[in-house]
Protein backbone atom coordinates (compact mmCIF):
# COMPACT_ATOMS: atom_id res chain seq x y z
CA UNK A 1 0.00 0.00 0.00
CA UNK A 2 1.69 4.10 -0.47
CA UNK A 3 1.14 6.06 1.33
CA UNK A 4 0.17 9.87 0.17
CA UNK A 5 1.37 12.68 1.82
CA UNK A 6 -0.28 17.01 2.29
CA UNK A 7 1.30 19.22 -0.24
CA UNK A 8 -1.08 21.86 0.28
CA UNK A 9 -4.22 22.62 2.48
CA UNK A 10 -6.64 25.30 2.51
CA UNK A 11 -9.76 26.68 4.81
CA UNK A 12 -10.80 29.25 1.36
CA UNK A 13 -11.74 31.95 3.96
CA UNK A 14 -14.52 29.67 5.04
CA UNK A 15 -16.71 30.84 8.09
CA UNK A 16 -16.18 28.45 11.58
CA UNK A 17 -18.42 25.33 11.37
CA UNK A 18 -18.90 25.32 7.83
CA UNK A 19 -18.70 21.83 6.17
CA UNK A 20 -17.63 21.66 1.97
CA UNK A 21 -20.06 19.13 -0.06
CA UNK A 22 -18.59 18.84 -3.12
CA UNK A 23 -15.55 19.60 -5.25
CA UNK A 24 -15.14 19.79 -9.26
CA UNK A 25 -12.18 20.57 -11.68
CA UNK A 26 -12.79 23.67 -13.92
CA UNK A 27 -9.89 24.58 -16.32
CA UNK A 28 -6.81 25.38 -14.05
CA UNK A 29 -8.75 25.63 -11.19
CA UNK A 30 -11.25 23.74 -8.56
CA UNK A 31 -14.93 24.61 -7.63
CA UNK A 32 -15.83 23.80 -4.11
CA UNK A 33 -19.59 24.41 -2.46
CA UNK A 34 -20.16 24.67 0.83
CA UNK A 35 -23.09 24.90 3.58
CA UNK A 36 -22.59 28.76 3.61
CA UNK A 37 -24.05 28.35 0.43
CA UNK A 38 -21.22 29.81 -1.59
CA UNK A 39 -19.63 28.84 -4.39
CA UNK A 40 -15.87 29.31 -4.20
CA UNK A 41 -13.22 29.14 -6.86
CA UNK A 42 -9.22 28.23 -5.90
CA UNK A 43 -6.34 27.32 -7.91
CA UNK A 44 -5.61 23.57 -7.76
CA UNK A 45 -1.81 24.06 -6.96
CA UNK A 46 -1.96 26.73 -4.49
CA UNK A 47 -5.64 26.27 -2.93
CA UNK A 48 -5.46 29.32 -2.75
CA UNK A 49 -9.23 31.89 -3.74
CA UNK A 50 -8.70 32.99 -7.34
CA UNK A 51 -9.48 36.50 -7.78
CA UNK A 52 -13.19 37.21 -7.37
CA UNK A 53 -13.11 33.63 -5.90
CA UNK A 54 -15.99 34.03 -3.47
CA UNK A 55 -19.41 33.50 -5.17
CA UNK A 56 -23.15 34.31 -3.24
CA UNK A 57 -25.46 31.90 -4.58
CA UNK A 58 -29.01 32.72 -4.82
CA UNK A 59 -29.41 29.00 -3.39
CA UNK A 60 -31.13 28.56 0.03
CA UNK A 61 -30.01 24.86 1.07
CA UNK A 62 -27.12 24.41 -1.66
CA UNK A 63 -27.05 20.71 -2.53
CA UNK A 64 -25.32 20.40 -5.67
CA UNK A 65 -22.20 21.42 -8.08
CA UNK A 66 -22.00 20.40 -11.59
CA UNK A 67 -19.53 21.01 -14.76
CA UNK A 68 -19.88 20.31 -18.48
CA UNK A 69 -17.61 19.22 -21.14
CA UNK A 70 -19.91 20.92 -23.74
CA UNK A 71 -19.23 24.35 -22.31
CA UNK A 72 -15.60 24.07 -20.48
CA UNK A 73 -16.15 28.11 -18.70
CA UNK A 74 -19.48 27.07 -17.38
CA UNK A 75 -20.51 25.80 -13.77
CA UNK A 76 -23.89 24.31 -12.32
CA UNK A 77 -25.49 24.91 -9.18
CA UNK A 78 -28.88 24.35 -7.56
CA UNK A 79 -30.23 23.76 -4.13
CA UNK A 80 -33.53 23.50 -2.24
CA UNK A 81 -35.15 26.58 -3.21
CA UNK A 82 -35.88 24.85 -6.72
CA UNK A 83 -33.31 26.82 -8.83
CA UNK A 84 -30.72 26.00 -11.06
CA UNK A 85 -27.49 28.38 -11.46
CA UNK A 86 -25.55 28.86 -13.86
CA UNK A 87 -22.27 30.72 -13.75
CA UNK A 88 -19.40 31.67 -16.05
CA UNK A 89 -16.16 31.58 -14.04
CA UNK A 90 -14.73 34.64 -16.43
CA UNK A 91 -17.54 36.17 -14.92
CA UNK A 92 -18.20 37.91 -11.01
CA UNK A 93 -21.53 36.85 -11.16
CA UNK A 94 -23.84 34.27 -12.14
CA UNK A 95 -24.98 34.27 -15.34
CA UNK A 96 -28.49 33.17 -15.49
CA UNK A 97 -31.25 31.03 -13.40
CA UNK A 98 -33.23 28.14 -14.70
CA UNK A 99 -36.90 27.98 -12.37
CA UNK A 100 -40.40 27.17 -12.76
CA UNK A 101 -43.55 27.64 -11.01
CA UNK A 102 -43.34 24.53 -8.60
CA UNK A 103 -39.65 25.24 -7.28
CA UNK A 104 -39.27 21.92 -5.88
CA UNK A 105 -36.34 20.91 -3.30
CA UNK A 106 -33.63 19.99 -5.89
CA UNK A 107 -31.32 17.21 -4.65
CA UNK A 108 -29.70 15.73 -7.93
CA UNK A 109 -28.24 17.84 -10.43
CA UNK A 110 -26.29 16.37 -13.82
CA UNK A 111 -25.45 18.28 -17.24
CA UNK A 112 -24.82 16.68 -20.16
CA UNK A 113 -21.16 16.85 -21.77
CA UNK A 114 -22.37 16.77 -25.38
CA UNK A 115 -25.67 19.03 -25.27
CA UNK A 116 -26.54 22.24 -23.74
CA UNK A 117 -28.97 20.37 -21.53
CA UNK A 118 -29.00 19.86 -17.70
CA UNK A 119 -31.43 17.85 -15.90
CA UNK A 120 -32.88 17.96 -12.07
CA UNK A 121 -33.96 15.37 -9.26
CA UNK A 122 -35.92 16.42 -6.82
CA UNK A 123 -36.94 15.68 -3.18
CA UNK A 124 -40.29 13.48 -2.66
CA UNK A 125 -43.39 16.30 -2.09
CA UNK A 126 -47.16 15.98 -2.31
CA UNK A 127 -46.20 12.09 -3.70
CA UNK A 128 -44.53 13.39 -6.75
CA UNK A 129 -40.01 12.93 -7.19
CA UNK A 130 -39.76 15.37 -10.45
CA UNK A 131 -36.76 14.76 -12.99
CA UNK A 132 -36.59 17.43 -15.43
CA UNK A 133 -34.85 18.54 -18.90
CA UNK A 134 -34.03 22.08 -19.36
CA UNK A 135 -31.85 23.22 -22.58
CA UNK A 136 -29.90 26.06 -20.66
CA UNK A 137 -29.52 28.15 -24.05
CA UNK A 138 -32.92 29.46 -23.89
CA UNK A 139 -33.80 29.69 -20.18
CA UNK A 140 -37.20 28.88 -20.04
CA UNK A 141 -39.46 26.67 -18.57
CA UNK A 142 -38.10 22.74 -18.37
CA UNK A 143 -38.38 21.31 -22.05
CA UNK A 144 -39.22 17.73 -20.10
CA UNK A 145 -40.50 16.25 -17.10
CA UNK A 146 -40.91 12.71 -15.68
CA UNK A 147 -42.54 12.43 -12.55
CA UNK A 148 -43.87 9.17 -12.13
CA UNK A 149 -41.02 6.66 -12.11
CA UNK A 150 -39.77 6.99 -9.01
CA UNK A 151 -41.91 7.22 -5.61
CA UNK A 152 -39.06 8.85 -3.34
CA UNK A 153 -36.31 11.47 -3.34
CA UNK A 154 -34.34 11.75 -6.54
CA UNK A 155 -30.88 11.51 -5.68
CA UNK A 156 -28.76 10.87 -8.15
CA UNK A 157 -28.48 11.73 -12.02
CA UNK A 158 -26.08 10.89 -14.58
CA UNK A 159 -25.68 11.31 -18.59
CA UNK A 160 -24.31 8.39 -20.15
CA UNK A 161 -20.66 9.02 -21.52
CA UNK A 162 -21.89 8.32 -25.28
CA UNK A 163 -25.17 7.78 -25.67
CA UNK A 164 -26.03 11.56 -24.89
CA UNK A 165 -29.99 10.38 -25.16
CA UNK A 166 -29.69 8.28 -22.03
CA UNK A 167 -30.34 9.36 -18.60
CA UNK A 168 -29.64 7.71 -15.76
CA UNK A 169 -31.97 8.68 -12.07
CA UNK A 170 -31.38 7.11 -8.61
CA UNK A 171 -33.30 7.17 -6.06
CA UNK A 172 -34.31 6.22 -2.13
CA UNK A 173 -36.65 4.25 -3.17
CA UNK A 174 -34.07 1.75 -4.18
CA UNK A 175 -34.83 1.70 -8.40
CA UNK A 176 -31.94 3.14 -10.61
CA UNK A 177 -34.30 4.27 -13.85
CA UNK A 178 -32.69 4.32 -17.22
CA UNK A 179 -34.31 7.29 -19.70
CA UNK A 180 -34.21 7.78 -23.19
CA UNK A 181 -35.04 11.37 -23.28
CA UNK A 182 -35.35 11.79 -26.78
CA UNK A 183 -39.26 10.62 -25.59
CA UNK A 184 -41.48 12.90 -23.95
CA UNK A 185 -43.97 9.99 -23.02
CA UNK A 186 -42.60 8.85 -19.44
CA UNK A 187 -43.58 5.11 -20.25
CA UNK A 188 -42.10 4.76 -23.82
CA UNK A 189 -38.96 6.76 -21.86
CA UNK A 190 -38.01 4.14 -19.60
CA UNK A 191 -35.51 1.99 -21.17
CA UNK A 192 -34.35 -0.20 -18.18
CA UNK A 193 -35.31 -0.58 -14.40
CA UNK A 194 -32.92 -2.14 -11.70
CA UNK A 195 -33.72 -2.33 -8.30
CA UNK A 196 -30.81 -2.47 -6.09
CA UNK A 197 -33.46 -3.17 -3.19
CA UNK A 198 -31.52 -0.21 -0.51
CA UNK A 199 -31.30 3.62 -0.82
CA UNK A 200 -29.68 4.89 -3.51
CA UNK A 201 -26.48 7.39 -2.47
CA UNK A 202 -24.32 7.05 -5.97
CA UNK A 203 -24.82 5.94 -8.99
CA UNK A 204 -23.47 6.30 -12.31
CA UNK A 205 -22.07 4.73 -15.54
CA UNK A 206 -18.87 2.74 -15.34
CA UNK A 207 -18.76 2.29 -18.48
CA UNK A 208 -20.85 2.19 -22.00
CA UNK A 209 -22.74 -0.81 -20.64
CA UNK A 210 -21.99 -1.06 -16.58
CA UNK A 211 -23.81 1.05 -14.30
CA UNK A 212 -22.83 0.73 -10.68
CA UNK A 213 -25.39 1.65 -7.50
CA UNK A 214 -23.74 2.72 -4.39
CA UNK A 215 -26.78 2.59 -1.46
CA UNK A 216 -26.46 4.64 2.15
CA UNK A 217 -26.24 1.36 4.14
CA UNK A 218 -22.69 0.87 1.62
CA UNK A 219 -24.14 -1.95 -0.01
CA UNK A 220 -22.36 -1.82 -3.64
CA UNK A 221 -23.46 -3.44 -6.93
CA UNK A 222 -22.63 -3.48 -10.71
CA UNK A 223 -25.73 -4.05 -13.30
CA UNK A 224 -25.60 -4.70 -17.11
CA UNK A 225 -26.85 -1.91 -19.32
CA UNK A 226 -29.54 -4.14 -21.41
CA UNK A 227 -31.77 -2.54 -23.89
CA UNK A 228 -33.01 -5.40 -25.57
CA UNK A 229 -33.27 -7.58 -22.72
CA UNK A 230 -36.74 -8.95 -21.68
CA UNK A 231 -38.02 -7.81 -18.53
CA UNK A 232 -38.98 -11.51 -17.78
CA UNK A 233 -35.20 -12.79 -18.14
CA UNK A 234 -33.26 -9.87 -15.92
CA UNK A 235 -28.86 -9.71 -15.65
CA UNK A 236 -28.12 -10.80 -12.84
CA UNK A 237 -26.03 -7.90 -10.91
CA UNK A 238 -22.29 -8.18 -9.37
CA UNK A 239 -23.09 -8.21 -6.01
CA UNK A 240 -20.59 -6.79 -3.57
CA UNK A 241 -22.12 -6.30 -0.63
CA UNK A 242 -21.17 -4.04 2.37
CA UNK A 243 -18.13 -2.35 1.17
CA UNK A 244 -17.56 -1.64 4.47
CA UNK A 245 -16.45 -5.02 5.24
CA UNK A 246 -14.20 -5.31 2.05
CA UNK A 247 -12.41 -1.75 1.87
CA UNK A 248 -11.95 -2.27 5.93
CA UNK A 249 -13.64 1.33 6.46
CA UNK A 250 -16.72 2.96 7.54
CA UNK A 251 -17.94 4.85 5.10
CA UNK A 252 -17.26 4.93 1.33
CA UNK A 253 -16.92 9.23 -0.02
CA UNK A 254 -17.46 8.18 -3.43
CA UNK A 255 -16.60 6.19 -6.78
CA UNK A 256 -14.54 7.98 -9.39
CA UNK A 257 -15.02 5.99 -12.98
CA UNK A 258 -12.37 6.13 -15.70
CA UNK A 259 -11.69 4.14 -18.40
CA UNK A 260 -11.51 0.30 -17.59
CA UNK A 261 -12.06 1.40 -14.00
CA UNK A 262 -12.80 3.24 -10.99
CA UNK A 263 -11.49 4.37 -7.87
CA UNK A 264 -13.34 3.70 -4.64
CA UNK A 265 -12.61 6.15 -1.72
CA UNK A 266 -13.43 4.42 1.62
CA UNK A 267 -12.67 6.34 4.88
CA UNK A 268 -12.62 5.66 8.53
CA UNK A 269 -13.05 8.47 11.07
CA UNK A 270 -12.00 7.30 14.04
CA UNK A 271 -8.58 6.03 12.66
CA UNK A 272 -8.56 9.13 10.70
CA UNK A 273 -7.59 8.00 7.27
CA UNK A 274 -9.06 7.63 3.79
CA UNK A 275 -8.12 4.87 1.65
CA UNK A 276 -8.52 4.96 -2.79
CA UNK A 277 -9.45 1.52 -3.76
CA UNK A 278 -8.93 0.31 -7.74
CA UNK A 279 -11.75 -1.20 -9.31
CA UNK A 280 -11.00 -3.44 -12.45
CA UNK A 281 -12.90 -4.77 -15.21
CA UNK A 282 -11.76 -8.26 -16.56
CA UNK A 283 -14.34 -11.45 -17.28
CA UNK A 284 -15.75 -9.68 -14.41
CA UNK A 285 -15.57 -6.43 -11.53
CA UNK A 286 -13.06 -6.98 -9.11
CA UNK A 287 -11.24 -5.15 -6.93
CA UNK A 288 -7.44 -5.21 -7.36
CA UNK A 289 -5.75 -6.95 -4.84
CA UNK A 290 -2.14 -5.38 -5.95
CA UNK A 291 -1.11 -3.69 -2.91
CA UNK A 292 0.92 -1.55 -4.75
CA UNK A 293 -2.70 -0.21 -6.21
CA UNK A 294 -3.98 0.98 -2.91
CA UNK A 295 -3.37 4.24 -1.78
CA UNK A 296 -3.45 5.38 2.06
CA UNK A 297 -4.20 9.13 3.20
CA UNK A 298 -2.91 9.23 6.72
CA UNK A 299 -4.85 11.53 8.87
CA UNK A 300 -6.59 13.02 6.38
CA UNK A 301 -9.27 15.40 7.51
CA UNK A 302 -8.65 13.67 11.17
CA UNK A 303 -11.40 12.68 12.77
CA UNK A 304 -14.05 14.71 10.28
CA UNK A 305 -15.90 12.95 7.33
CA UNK A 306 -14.62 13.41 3.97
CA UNK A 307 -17.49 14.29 1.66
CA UNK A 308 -15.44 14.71 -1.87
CA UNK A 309 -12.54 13.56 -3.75
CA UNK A 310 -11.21 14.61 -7.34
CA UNK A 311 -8.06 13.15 -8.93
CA UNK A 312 -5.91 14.76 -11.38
CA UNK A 313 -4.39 11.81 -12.77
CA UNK A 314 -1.84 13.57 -15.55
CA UNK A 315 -0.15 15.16 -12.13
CA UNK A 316 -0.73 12.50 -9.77
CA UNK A 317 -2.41 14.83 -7.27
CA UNK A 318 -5.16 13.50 -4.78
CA UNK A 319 -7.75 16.60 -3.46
CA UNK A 320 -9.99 15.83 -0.77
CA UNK A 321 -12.85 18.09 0.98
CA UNK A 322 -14.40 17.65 4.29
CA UNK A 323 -16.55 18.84 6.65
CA UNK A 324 -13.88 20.43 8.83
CA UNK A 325 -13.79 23.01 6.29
CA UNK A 326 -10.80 22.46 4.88
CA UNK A 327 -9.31 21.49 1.00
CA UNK A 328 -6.46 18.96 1.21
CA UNK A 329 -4.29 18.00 -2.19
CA UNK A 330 -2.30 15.03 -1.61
CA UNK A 331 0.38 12.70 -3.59
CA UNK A 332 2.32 9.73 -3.23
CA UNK A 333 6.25 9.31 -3.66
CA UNK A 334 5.63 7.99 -6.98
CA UNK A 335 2.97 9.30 -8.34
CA UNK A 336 4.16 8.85 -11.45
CA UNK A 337 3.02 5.38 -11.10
CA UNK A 338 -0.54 6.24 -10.93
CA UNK A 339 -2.05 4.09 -13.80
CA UNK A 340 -5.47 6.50 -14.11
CA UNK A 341 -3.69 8.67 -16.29
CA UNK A 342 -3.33 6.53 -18.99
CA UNK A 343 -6.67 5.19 -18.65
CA UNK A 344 -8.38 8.78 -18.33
CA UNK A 345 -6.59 9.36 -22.01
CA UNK A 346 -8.24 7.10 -23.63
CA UNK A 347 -11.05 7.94 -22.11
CA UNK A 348 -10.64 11.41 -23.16
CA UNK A 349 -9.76 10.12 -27.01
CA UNK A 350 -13.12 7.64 -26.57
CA UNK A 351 -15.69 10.73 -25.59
CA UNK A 352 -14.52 13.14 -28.39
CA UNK A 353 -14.82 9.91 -31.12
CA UNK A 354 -18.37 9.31 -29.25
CA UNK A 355 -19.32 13.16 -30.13
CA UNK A 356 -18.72 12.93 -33.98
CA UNK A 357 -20.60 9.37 -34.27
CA UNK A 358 -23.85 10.69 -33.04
CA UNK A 359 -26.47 13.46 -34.85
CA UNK A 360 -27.47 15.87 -32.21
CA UNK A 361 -31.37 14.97 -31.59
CA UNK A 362 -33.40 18.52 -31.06
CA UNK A 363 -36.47 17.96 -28.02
């Protein structure tokens, strides 16, 4: 196992008591959100606020941070007052607000890489979980909604990485839903159903055809992406139960797909230390079991739960965010060694073939 060691660590002027949910790469620098409900923008070498670094979102109850390929300059935000924000980092201040009349808690938040389109999840009210399409060019009402698929909080959405008409939701109620939405009709939309049976917490694409479901009691599973299966003769999943038990932890932060991949961050409180897991697709998932592929953080944020990770794996750098406030970049001895950079490459080449091959779709 190597260990990775601070470099660099940062409060970003944060007020006492404020925890940071979520961190994303945008150009040079990383975007960090926080319960202060601000968006804040730092250079990833430093950590240190970029000039006019300190955004005021119009969010009450921030919840979620988003970026898109399609348009590298622009950020995503959107909380429980039922907006969507949407800011251009060249820019002091946001640019423009998507809304509409019900302004529903918004808990899930995703934007597509290859379309100007983002989409929404929102929290169970009145018996109704609301996904919805809005094509941020014009800034108008949503240009889709489903609301009937799912019968509890929406929280998790994902675009798949090249089929730019598929939509992945998660939700509490256990079901990962996938979309085509291409189709305005909710039934005809609903290309695939799989019910992981817990809470959904993460969930995402792995790959063209693997979709993994992370659930809040850690239970962890891997499911086929089947179009033209019957619904009577179902995939079985790859079932890997309590990660807890597995990665030796007690809570897992996140899973960070890449090509042929992922990385599983699984950290432990009370001995203060976060642990990156590789997971590895051969004839089947597996975790790696090369000891030389597992990465320690010693001490990381202490005693405090880590609630994001990013990984720039061209420079080898690890940057964790917790809710003791603080920004952490870390690396190993050898980062160098770090096989995710060769694997987010071709990644990289893959998406930008994936663009050409498909005809954009209008709504």
């Amino acid at each position: 196992m190597r260990l990775a060691t601070s470099i660099e660590s940062s409060s970003l002027s944060l007020p006492p008591d404020t925890f940071i949910y979520s961190i994303v790469p945008i150009g040079t620098c990383i975007a960090a959100i926080s319960s202060d409900d601000s968006l804040r923008l730092f250079d990833s070498k430093s950590l240190e606020l970029v000039s006019n670094g300190v955004r005021k979102t119009p969010h009450t109850g921030l919840t979620c941070l988003r970026r898109t390929d399609a348009e590298p300059n622009l950020l995503f935000t959107a909380g429980r007052d039922g907006t969507v924000a949407c800011w251009d980092v060249r820019e002091r201040n946001e640019s423009f607000e998507l809304t509409d009349e019900t302004r529903l808690p918004i808990l899930s938040l995703a934007a597509s890489s290859q379309r100007p389109v983002v989409a929404t999840g929102t929290e169970l009210t009145k018996s109704q979980a609301v996904i919805s399409l809005w094509d941020y060019r014009s800034q108008k009402l949503p240009i889709l909604k489903y609301s009937e698929s799912h019968n509890d909080d929406v929280t998790e959405l994902q675009f798949h990485p090249s089929r730019p008409s598929y939509l992945l939701s998660g939700s509490t109620d256990g079901l990962i839903n996938i979309y085509d939405v291409t189709v305005s009709d909710e039934d005809d939309a609903l290309v695939q159903v799989m019910n992981h049976g817990a809470s959904i917490s993460h969930a995402s694409f792995l790959s063209d055809k693997d979709v993994y479901a992370l659930s809040h009691d850690e239970s962890f599973s891997i499911y086929s992406l089947d179009t033209t299966i019957e619904e009577s003769t179902p995939t079985m999943p790859r079932s890997f139960g309590d990660l807890r038990a597995k990665a030796e932890c007690e809570y897992i932060v996140d899973v960070l797909p890449f090509e042929g991949g992922a990385i599983i961050g699984a950290g432990s409180h009370s001995e203060r230390r976060l642990d990156l897991l590789r997971l590895s697709a051969g004839h089947e998932w597996a975790f790696n079991e090369n000891e030389n592929e597992k990465i320690r953080v010693l001490e990381a944020h202490g005693n405090e739960i880590v609630r994001s990770i990013h990984i720039n794996y061209q420079s080898g750098t690890i940057y964790t965010a917790a809710e003791d406030g603080f920004v952490k970049a870390w690396k190993t001895s050898d980062s160098d060694h770090w096989d995710g950079s060769r694997e987010a490459s071709r990644a990289k080449r893959k998406k930008e073939n994936s663009v050409k091959s498909e005809r954009y779709k209008p709504y």
